[in-house]
Protein backbone atom coordinates (compact mmCIF):
# COMPACT_ATOMS: atom_id res chain seq x y z
CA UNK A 1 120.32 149.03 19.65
CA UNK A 2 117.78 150.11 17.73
CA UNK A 3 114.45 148.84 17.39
CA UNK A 4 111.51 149.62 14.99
CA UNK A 5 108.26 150.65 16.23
CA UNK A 6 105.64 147.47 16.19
CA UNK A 7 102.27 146.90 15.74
CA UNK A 8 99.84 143.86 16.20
CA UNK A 9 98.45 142.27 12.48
CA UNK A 10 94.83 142.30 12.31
CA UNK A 11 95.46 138.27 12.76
CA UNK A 12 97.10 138.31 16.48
CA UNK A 13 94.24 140.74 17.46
CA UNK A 14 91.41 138.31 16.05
CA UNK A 15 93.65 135.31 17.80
CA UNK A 16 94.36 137.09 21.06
CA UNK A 17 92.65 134.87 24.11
CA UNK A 18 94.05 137.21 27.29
CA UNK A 19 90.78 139.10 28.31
CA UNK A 20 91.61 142.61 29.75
CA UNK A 21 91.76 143.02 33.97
CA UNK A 22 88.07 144.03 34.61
CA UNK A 23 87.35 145.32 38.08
CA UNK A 24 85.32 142.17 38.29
CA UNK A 25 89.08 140.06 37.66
CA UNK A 26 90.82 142.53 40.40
CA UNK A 27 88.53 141.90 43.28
CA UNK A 28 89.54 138.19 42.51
CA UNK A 29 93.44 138.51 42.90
CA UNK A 30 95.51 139.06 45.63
CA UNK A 31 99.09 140.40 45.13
CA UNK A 32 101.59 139.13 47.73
CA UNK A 33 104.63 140.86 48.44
CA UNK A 34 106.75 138.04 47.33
CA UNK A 35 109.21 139.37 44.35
CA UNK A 36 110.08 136.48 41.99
CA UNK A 37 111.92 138.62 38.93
CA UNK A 38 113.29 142.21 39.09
CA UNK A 39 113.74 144.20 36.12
CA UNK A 40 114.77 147.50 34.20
CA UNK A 41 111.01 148.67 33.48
CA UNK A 42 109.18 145.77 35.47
CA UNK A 43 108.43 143.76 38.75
CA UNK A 44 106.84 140.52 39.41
CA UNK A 45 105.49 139.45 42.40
CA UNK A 46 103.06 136.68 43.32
CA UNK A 47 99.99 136.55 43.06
CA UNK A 48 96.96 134.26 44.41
CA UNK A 49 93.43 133.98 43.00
CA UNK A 50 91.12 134.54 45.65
CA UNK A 51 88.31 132.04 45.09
CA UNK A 52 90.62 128.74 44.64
CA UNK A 53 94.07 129.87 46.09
CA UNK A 54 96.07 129.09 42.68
CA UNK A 55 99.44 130.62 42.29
CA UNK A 56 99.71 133.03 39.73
CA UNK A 57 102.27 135.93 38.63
CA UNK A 58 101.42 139.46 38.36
CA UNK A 59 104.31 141.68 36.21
CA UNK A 60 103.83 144.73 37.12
CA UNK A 61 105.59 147.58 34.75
CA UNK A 62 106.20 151.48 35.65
CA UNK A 63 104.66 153.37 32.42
CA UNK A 64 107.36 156.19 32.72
CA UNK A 65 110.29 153.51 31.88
CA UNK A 66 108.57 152.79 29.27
CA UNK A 67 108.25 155.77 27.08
CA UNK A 68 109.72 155.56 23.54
CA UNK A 69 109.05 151.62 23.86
CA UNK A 70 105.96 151.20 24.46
CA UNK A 71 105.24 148.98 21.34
CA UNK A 72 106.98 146.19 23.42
CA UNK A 73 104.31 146.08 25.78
CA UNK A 74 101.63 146.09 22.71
CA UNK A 75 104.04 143.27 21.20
CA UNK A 76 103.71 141.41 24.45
CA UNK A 77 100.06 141.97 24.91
CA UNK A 78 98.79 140.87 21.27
CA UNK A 79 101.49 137.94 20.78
CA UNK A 80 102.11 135.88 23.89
CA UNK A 81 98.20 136.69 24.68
CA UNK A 82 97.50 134.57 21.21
CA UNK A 83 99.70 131.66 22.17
CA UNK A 84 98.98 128.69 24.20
CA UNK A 85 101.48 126.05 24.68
CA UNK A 86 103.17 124.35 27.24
CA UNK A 87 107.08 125.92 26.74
CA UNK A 88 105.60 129.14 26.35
CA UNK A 89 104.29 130.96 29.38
CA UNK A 90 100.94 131.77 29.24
CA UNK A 91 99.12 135.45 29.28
CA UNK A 92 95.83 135.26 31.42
CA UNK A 93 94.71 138.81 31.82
CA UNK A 94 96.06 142.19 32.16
CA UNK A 95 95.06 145.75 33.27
CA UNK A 96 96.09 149.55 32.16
CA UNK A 97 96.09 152.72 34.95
CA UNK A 98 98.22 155.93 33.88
CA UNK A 99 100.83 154.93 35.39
CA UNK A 100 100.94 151.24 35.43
CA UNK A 101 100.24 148.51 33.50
CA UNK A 102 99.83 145.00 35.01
CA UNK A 103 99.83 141.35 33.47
CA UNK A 104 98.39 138.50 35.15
CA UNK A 105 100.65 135.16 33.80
CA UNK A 106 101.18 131.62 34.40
CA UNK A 107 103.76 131.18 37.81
CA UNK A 108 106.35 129.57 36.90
CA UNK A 109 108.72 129.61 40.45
CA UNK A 110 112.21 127.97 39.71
CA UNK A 111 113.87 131.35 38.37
CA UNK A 112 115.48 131.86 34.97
CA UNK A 113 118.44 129.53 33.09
CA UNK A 114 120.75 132.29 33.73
CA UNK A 115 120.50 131.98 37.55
CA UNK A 116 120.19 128.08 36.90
CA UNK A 117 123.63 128.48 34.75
CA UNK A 118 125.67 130.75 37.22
CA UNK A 119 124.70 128.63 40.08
CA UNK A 120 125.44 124.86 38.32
CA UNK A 121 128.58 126.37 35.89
CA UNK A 122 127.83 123.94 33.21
CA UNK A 123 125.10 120.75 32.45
CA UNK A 124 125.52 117.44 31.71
CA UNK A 125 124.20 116.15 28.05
CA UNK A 126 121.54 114.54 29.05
CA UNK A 127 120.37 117.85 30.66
CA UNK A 128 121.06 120.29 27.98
CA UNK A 129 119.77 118.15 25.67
CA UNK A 130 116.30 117.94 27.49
CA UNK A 131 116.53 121.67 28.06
CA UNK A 132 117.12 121.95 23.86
CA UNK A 133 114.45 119.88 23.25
CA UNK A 134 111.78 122.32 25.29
CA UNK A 135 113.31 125.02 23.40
CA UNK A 136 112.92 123.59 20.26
CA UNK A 137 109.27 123.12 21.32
CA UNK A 138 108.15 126.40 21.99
CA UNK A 139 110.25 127.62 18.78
CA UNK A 140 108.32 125.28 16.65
CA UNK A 141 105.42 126.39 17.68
CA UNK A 142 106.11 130.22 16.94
CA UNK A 143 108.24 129.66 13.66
CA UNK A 144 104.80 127.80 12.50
CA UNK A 145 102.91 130.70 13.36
CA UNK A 146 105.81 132.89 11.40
CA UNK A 147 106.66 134.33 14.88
CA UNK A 148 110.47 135.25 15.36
CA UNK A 149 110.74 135.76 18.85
CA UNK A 150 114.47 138.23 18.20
CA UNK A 151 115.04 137.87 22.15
CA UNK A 152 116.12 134.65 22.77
CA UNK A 153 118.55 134.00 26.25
CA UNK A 154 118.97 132.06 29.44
CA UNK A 155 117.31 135.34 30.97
CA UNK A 156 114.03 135.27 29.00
CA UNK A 157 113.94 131.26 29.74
CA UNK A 158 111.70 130.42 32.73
CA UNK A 159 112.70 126.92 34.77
CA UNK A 160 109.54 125.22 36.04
CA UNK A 161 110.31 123.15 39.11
CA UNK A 162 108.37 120.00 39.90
CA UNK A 163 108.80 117.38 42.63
CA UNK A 164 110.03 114.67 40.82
CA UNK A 165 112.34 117.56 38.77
CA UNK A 166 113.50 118.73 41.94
CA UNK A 167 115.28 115.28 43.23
CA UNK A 168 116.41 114.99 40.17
CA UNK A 169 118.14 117.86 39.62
CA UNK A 170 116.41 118.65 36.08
CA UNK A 171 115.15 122.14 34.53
CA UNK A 172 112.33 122.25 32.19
CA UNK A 173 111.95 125.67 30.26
CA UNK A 174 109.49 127.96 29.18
CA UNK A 175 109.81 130.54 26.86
CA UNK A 176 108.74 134.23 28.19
CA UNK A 177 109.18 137.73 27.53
CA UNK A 178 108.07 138.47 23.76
CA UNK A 179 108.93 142.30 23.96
CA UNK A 180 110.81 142.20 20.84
CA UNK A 181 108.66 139.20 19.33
CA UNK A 182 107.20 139.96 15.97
CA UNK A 183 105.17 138.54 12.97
CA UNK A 184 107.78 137.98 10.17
CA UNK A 185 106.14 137.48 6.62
CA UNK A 186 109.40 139.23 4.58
CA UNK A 187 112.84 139.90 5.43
CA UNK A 188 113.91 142.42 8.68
CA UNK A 189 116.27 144.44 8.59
CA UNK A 190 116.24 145.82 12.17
CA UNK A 191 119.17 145.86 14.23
CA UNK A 192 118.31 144.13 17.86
CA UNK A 193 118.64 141.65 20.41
CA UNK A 194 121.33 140.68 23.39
CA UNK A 195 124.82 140.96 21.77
CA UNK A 196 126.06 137.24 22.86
CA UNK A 197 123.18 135.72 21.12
CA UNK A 198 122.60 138.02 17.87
CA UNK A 199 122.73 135.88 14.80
CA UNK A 200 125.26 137.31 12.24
CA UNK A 201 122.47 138.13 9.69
CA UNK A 202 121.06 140.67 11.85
CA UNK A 203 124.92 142.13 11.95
CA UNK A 204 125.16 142.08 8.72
CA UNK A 205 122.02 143.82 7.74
CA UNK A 206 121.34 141.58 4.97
CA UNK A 207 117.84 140.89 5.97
CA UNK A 208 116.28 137.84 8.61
CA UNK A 209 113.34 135.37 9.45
CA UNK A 210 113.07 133.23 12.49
CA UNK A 211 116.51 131.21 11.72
CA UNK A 212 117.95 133.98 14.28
CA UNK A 213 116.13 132.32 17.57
CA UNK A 214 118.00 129.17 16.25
CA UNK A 215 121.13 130.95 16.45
CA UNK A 216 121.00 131.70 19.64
CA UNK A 217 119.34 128.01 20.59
CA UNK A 218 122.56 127.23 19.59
CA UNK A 219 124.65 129.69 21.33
CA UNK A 220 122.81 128.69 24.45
CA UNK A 221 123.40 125.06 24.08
CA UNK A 222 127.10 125.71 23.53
CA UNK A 223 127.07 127.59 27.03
CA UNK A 224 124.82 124.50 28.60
CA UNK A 225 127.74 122.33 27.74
CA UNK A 226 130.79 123.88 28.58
CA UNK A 227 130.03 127.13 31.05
CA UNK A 228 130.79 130.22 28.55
CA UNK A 229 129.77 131.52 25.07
CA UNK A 230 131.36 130.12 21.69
CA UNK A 231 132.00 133.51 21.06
CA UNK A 232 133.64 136.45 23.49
CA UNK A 233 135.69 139.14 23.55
CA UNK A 234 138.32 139.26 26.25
CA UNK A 235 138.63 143.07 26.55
CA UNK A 236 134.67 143.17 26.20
CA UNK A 237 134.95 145.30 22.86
CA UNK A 238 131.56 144.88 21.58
CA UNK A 239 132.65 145.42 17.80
CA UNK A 240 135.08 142.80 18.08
CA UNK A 241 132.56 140.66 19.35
CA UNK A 242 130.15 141.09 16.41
CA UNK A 243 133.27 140.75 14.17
CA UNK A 244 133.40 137.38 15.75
CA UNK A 245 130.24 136.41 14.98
CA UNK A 246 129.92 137.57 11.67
CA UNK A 247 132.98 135.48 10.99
CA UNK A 248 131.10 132.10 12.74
CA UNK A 249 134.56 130.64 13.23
CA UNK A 250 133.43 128.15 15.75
CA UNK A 251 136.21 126.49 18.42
CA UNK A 252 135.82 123.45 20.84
CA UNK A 253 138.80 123.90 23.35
CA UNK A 254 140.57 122.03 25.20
CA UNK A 255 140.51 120.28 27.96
CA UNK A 256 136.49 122.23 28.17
CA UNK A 257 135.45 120.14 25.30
CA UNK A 258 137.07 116.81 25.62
CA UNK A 259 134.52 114.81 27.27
CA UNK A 260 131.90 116.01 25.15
CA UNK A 261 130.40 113.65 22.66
CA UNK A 262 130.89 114.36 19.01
CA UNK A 263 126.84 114.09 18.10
CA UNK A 264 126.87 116.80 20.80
CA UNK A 265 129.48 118.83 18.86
CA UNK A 266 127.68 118.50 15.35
CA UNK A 267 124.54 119.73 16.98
CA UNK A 268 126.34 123.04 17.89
CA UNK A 269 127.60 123.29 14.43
CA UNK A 270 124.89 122.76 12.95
CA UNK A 271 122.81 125.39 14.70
CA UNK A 272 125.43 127.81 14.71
CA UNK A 273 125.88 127.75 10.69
CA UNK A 274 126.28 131.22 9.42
CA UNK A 275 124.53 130.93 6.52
CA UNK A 276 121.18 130.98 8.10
CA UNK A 277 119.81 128.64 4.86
CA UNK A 278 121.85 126.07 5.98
CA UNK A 279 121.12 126.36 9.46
CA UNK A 280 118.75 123.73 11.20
CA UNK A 281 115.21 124.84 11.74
CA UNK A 282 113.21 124.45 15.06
CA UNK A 283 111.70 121.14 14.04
CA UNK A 284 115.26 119.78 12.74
CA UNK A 285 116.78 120.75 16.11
CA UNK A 286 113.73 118.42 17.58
CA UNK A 287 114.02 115.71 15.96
CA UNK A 288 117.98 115.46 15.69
CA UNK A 289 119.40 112.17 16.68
CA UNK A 290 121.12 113.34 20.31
CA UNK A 291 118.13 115.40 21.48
CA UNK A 292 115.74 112.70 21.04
CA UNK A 293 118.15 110.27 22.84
CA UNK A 294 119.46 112.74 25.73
CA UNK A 295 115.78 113.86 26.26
CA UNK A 296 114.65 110.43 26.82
CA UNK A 297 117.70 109.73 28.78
CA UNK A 298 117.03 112.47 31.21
CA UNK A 299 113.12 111.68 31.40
CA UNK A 300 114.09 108.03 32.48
CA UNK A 301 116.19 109.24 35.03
CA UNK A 302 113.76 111.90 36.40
CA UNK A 303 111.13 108.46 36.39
CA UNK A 304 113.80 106.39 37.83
CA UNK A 305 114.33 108.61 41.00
CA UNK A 306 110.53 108.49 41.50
CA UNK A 307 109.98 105.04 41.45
CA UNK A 308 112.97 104.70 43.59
CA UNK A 309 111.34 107.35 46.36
CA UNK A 310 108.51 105.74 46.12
CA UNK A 311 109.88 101.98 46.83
CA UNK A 312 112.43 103.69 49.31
CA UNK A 313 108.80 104.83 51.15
CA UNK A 314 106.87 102.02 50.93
CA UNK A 315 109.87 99.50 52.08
CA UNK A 316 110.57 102.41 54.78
CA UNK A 317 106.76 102.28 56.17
CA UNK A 318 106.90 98.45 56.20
CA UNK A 319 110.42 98.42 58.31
CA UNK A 320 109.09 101.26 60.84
CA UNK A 321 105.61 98.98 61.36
CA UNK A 322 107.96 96.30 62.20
CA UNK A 323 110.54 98.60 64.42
CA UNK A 324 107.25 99.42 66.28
CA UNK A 325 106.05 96.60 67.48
CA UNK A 326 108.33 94.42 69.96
CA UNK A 327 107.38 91.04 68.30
CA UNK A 328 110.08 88.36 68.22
CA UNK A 329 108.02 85.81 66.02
CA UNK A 330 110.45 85.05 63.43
CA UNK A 331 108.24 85.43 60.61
CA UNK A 332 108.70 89.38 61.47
CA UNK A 333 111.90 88.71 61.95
CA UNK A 334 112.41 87.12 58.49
CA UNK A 335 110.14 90.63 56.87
CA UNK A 336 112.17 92.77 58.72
CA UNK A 337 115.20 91.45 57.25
CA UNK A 338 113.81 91.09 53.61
CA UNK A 339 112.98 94.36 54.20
CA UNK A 340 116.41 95.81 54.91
CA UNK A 341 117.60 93.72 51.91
CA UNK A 342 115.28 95.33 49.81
CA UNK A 343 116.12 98.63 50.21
CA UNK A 344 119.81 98.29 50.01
CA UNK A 345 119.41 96.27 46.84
CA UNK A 346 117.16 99.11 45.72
CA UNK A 347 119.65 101.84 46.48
CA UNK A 348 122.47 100.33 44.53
CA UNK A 349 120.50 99.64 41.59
CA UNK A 350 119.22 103.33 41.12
CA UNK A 351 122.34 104.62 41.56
CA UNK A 352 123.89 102.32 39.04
CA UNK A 353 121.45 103.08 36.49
CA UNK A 354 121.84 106.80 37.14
CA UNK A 355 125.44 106.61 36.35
CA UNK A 356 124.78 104.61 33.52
CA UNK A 357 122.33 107.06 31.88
CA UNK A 358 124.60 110.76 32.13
CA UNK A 359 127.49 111.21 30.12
């Protein structure tokens, strides 16, 4: 692929808030040996501030790899450094030597979508939905900011795991690795980005804008739903797989597709249009119908699991007081019982609701 040399506008350096690694910021951080991500021209391990203990993430990147692309580490440096939002991960600080350069980020410790994907196969709607509507956050925010972010894939999404996300089985995503990122004020006409999610504009060479991280929103929700790409080659000839996309010929099969809602299915269309002036934007995708709904749906269920630990805990403490103490007064009797009731009433009723709430 090829890919044109960047460099910051004079408006990301004013806006950039990541202060450089002093010596001062070293003695303060303490790399572990932990690796979270491997990659081709970078490693990042954990890392702990020294004074309070918090978590962070150091990425650590070998100069040499980088030679003949080094304006994706400027890119990096002067964009994500300028943004702060809570889908995006955030830049804190970062250091140069000759032969490496390091950035101290936000930890974000439940892996990437792609290792979320190949381990779950597929997502329910209420779950891809949620996951589309982070996405569409941290693309609004960018596309505002006439950011195009060109890199867009389950790889360069980061899951952030949470207690109450964790029973529940639900990702939330931030956005990470702007290496390709750019400020877009007239048409590109470079050629790049991950062949699976390149937007047929780019293909084409007719010139694009930030409709091309939609794209692949929607290329990404298509995989969410049914556990492969809307658009493949099965001999894995590259050119017939742009020749696919440029066409946009888009196919629901069966029986993949079948219990798939149709508001679900005009979403996809709709974000893979290829005419990117009919495409939906970032705020669109937001505020469409099913993302609202299968957003909130998925929230309430995350709440409902909560609440229902919690009772399960507090019903649980009041029947092990009782178990404890050998009292046959049958007003303890009576609580122990209610108790027991409880929690089986309890138990159904969360489960019925969670039933109730995925497709």
């Amino acid at each position: 692929r090829r890919i044109e040399r960047l460099r910051p506008t004079a408006d990301t350096a004013r806006g950039r808030t990541a202060a450089r690694l002093t010596k001062r910021h070293r003695t303060k951080i303490h790399t572990s040996k932990i690796i979270i991500l491997y990659g081709n021209f970078a490693v990042v391990r954990e890392c702990h501030r020294r004074d309070n203990g918090q978590a962070l993430a150091v990425k650590i990147v070998e100069r040499s790899k980088l030679i003949g692309r080094e304006h994706m580490m400027q890119n990096e440096l002067s964009l994500l450094g300028s943004l702060c939002h809570p889908r995006i991960v955030r830049l804190f600080a970062h250091h140069h030597t000759h032969t490496h350069s390091y950035l101290v980020m936000e930890l974000v410790s439940g892996g990437d979508l792609f290792e979320a994907i190949s381990e779950r196969g597929k997502f329910s709607e209420a779950e891809a939905g949620l996951m589309v509507s982070d996405m569409s956050e941290a693309l609004n925010y960018i596309h505002c900011r006439s950011i195009v972010h060109r890199d867009l894939k389950p790889e360069n999404l980061l899951v952030r795991i949470s207690i109450e996300h964790v029973a529940a089985g639900i990702c939330r995503l931030k956005l990470g690795d702007f290496g390709l990122a750019m400020v877009v004020t007239e048409p590109v006409f470079t050629i790049c980005g991950t062949p699976t999610y390149v937007a047929p504009e780019i293909l084409c060479e007719t010139g694009y804008g930030v409709a091309v991280d939609v794209w692949a929103l929607g290329v990404i929700l298509y995989i969410l739903l049914c556990g492969f790409p809307p658009f493949r080659s099965r001999d894995r000839d590259q050119e017939e797989l742009f020749q696919l996309i440029k066409q946009g010929q888009l196919h629901f099969l069966s029986p993949y597709w079948d219990p798939i809602s149709d508001d679900a299915r005009g979403l996809v269309s709709a974000l893979l249009q290829p005419d990117p002036t009919v495409r939906l934007n970032a705020q669109q995708t937001l505020q469409n119908p099913w993302v609202t709904v299968m957003a909130s749906t998925c929230s309430q269920r995350a709440l409902t699991d909560k609440t229902h630990r919690s009772t399960a805990a507090t019903v649980g403490a009041i029947f092990d007081c009782l178990c404890d103490h050998t009292l046959t007064h049958p007003l303890f009797i009576f609580l122990e019982v209610c108790a027991s009731i409880i929690y089986l009433a309890m138990s159904v009723y969360y489960t019925s609701i969670n039933s109730n709430n995925l497709y």
